[in-house]
N, C-alpha and C. Protein backbone atom coordinates (compact mmCIF):
# COMPACT_ATOMS: atom_id res chain seq x y z
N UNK A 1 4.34 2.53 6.75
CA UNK A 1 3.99 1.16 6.53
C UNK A 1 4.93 0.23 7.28
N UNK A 2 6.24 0.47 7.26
CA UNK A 2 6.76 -0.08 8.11
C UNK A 2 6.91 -0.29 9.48
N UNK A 3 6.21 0.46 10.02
CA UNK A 3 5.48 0.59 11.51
C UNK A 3 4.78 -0.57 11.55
N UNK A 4 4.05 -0.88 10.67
CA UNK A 4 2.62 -1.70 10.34
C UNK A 4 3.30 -3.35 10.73
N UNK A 5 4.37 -3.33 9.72
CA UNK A 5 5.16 -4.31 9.13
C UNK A 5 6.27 -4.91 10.68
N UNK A 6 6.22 -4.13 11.59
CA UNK A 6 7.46 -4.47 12.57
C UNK A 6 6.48 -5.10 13.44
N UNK A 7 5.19 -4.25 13.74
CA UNK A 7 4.04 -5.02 14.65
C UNK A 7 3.35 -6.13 14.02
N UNK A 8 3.26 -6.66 13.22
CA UNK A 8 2.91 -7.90 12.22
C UNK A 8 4.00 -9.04 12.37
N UNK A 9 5.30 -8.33 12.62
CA UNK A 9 6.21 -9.42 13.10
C UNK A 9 6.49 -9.99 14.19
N UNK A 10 6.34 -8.85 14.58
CA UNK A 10 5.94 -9.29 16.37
C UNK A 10 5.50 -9.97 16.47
N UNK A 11 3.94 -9.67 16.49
CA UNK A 11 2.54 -10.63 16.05
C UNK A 11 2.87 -12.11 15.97
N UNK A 12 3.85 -12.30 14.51
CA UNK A 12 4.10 -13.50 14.32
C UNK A 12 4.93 -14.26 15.50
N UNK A 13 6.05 -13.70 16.18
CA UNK A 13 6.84 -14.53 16.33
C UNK A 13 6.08 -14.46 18.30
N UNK A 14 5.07 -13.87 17.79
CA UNK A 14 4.51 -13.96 19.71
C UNK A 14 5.00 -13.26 20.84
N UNK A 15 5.65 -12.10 20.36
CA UNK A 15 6.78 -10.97 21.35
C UNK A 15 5.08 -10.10 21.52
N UNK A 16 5.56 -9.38 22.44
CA UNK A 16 4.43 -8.17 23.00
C UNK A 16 4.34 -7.10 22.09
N UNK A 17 3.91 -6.56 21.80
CA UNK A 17 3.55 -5.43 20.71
C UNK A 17 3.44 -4.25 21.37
N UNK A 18 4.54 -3.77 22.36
CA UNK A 18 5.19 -2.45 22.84
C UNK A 18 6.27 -1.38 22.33
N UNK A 19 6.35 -0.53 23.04
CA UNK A 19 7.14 0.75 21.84
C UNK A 19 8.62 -0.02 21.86
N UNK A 20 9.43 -0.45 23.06
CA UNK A 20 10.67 -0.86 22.43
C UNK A 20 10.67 -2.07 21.77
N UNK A 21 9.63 -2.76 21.61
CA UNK A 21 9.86 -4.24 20.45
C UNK A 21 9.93 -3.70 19.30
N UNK A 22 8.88 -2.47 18.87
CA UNK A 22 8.59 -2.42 17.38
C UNK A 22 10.14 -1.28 17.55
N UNK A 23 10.59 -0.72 18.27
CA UNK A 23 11.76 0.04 17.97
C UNK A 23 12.47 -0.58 17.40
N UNK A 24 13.00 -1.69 18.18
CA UNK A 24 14.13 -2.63 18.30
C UNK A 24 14.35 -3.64 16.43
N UNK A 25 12.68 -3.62 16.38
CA UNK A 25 12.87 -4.29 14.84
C UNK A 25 12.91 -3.49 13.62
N UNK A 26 12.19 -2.19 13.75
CA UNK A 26 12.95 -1.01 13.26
C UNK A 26 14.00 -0.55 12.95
N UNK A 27 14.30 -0.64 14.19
CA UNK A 27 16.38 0.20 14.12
C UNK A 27 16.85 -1.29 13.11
N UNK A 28 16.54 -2.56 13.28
CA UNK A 28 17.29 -3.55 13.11
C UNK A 28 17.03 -3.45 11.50
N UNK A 29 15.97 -3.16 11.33
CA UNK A 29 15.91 -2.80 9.76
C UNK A 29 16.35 -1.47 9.21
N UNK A 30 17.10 -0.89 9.58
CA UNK A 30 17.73 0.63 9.30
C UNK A 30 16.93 1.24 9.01
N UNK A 31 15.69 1.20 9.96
CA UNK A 31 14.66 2.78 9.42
C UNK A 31 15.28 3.21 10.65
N UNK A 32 15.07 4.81 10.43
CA UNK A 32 15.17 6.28 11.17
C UNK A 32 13.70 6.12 12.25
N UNK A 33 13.90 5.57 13.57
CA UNK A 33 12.38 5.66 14.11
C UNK A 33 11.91 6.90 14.58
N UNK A 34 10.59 7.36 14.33
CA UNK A 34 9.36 8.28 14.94
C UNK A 34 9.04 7.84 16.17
N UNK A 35 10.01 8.52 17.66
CA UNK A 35 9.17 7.85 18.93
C UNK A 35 7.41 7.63 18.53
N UNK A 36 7.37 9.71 17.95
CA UNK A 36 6.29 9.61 17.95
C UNK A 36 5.23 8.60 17.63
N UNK A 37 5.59 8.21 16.40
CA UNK A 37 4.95 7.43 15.38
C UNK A 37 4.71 5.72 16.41
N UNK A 38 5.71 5.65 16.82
CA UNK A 38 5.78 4.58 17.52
C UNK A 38 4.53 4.46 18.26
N UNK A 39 4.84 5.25 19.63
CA UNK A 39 3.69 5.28 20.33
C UNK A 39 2.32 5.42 19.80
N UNK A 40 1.77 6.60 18.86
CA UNK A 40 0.67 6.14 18.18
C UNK A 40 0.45 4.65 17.64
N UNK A 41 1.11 3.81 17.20
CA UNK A 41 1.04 2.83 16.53
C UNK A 41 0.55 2.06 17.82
N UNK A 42 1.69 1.80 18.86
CA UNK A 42 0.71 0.90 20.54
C UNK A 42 -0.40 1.45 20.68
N UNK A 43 -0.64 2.73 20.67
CA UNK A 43 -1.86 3.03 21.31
C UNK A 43 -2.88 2.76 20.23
N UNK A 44 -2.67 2.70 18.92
CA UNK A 44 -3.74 2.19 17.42
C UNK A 44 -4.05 0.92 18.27
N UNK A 45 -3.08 0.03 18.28
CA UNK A 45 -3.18 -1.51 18.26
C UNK A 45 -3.60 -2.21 19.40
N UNK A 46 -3.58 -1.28 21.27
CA UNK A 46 -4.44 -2.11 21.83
C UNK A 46 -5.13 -2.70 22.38
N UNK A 47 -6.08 -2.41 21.66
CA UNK A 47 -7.37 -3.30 21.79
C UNK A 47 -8.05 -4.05 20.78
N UNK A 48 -6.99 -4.50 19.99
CA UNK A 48 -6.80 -4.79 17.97
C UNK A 48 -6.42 -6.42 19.01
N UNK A 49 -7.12 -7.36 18.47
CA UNK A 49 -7.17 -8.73 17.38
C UNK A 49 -6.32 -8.86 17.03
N UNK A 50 -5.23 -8.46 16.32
CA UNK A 50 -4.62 -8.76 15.07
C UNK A 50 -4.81 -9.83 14.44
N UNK A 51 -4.58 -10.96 14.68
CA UNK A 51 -5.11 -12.09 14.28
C UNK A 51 -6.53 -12.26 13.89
N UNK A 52 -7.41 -11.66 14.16
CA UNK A 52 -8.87 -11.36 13.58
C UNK A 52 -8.86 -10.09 12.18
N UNK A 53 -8.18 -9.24 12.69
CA UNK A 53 -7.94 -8.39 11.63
C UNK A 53 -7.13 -9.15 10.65
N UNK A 54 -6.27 -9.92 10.26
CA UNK A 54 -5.84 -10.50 9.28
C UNK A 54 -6.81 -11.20 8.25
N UNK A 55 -7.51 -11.99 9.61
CA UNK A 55 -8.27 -12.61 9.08
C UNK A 55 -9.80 -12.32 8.14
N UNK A 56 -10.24 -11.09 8.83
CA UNK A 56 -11.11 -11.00 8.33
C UNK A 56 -10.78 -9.78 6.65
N UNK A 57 -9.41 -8.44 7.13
CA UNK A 57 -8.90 -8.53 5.72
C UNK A 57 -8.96 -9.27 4.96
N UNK A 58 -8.50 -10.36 4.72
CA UNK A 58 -8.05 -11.25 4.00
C UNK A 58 -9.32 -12.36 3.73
N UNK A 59 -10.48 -12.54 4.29
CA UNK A 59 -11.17 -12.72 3.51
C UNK A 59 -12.43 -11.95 2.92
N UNK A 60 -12.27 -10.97 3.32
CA UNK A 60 -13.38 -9.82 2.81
C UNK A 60 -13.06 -9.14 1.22
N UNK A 61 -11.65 -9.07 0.43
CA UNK A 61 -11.47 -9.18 -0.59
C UNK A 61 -12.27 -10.16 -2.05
N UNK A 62 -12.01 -11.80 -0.95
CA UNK A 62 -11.97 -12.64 -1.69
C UNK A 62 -14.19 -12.51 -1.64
N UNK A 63 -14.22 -12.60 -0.63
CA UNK A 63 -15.48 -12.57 -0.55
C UNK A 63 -16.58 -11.94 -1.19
N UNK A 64 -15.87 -10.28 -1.48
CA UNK A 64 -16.53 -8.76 -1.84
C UNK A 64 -16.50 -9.59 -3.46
N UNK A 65 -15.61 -9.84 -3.90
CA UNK A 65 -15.34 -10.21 -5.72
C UNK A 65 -16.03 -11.73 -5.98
N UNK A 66 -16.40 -12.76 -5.13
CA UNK A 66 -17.22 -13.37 -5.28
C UNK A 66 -18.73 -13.54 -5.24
N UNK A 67 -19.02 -12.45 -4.69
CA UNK A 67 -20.88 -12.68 -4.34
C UNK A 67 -20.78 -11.10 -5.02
N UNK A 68 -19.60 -9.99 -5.60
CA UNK A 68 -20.36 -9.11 -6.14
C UNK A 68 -20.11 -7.69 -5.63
N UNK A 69 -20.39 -8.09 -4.08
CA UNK A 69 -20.60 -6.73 -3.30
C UNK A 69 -21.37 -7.30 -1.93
N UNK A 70 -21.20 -6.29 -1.04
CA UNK A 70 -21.97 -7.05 0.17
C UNK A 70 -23.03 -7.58 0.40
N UNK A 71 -23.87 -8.72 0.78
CA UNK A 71 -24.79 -8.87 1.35
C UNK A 71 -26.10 -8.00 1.83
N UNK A 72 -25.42 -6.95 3.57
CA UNK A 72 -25.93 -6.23 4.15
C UNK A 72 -26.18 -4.82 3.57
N UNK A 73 -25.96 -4.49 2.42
CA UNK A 73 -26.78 -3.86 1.54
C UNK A 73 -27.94 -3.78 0.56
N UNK A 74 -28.48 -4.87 0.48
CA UNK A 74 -29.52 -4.82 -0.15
C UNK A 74 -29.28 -4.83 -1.34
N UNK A 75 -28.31 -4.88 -2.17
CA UNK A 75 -28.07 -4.58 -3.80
C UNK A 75 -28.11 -3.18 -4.29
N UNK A 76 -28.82 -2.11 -2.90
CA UNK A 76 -29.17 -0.81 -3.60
C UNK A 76 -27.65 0.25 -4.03
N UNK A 77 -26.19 -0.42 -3.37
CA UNK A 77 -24.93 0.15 -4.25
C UNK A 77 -24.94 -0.58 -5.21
N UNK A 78 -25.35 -1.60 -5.56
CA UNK A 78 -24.28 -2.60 -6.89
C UNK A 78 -25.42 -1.48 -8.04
N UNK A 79 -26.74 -1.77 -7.27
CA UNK A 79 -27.99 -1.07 -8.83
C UNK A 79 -27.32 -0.05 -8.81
N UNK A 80 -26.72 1.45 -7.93
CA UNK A 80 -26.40 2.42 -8.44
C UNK A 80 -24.93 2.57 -9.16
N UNK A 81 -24.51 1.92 -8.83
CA UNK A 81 -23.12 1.58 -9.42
C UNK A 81 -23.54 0.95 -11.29
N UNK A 82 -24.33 0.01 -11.61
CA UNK A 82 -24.49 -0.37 -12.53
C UNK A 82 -25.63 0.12 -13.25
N UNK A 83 -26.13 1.70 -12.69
CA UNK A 83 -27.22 2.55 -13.47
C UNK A 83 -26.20 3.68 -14.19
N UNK A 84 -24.92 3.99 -13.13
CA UNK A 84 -23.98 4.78 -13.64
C UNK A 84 -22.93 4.25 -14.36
N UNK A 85 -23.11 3.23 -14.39
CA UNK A 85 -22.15 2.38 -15.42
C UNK A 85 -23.01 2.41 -16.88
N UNK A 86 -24.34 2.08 -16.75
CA UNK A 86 -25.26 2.05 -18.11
C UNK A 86 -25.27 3.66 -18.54
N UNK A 87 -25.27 4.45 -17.81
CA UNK A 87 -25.36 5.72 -18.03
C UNK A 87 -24.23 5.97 -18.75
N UNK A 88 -22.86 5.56 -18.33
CA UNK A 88 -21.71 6.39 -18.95
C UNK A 88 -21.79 5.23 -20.56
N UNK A 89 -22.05 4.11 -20.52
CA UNK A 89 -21.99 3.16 -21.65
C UNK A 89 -22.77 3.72 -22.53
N UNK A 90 -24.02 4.33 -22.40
CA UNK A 90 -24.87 4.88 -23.24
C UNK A 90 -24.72 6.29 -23.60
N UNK A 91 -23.75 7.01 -22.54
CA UNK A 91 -23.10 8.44 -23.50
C UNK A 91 -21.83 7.83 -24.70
N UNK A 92 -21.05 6.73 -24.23
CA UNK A 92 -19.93 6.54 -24.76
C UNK A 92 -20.58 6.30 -26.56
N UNK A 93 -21.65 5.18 -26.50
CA UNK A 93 -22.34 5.06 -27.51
C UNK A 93 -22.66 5.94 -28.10
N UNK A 94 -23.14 6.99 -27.54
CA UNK A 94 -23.75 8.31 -28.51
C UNK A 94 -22.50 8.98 -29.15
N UNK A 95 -21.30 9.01 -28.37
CA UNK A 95 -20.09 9.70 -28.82
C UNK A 95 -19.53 9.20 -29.71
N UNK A 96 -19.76 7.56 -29.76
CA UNK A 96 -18.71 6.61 -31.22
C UNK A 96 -20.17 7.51 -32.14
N UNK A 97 -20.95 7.04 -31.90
CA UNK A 97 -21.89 7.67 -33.16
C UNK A 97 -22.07 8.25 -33.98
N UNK A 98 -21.42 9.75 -33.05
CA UNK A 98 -21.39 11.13 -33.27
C UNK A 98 -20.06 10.86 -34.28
N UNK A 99 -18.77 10.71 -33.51
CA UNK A 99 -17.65 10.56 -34.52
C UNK A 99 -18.03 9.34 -35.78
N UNK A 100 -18.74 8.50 -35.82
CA UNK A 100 -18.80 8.24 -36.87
C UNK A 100 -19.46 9.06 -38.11
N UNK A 101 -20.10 9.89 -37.61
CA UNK A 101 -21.15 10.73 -38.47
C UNK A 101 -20.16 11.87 -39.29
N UNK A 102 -19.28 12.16 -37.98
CA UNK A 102 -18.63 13.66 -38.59
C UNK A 102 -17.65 13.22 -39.35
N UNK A 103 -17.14 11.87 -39.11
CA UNK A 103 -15.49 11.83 -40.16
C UNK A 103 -16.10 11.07 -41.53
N UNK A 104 -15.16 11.19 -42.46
CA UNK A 104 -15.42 10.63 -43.74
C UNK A 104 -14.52 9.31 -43.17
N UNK A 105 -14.41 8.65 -42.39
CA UNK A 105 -13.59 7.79 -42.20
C UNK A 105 -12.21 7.69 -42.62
N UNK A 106 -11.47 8.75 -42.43
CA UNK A 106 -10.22 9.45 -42.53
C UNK A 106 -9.09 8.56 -42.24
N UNK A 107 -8.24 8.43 -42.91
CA UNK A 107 -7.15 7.82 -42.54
C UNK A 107 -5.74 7.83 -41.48
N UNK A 108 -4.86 7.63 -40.80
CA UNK A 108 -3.56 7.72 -40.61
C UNK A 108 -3.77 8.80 -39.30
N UNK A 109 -2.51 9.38 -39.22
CA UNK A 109 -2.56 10.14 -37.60
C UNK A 109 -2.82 10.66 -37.81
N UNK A 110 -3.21 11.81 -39.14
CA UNK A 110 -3.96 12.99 -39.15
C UNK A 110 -5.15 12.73 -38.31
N UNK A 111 -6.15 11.79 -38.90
CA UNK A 111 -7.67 11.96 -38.24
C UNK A 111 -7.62 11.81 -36.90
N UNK A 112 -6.19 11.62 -36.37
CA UNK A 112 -6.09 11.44 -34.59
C UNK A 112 -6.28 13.49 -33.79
N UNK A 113 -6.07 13.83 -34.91
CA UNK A 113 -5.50 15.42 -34.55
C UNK A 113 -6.72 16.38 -35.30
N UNK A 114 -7.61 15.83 -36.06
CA UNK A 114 -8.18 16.74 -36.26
C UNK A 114 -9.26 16.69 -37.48
């Protein structure tokens, strides 16, 4: 994550997003650097936005929890999501049921055990 976190700073302060920048802010933060890791990370990032990727992270959260769920689905995840939600609500129901039937309405931690 801190790979993530050295190229995000970059990012910010407008430096190039090459293997010795993100080294350099690395070492400066006393991590142990992965050339390896390094270089994968330039070669992840480019042809990356970043600045679009922030952006659209950051509002696809807010977005997903306001309207629900996406758009470009049709509703046909939210219905299966909320057929298996009615499904498990309507076993849970049968199960208070059931334990209400079998206990004499038992008292204290015993009836937790048995």
């Amino acid at each position: 994550m801190e790979y993530v976190y050295a190229a995000l700073i970059l990012n910010e302060t407008g430096e190039e997003i090459n293997e010795d920048n993100i080294t350099g802010v690395l070492e400066a933060a006393g991590v142990d650097v992965e050339e390896s890791r390094v270089k994968a990370l330039v070669a992840a990032l480019e042809d990356v936005d970043i600045e679009e990727a922030i952006e659209t992270a950051a509002a696809a959260p807010a977005a997903g929890a306001a309207a629900g769920g996406s758009a470009d689905d049709g509703g046909s995840a939210d219905d299966d999501d909320n057929e298996e939600a009615d499904e498990a609500d309507a076993a849970d129901e049968a199960d208070e049921d059931d334990d209400e039937e079998d206990g004499d309405g038992g008292e204290g931690l015993g009836e937790l055990f048995g």
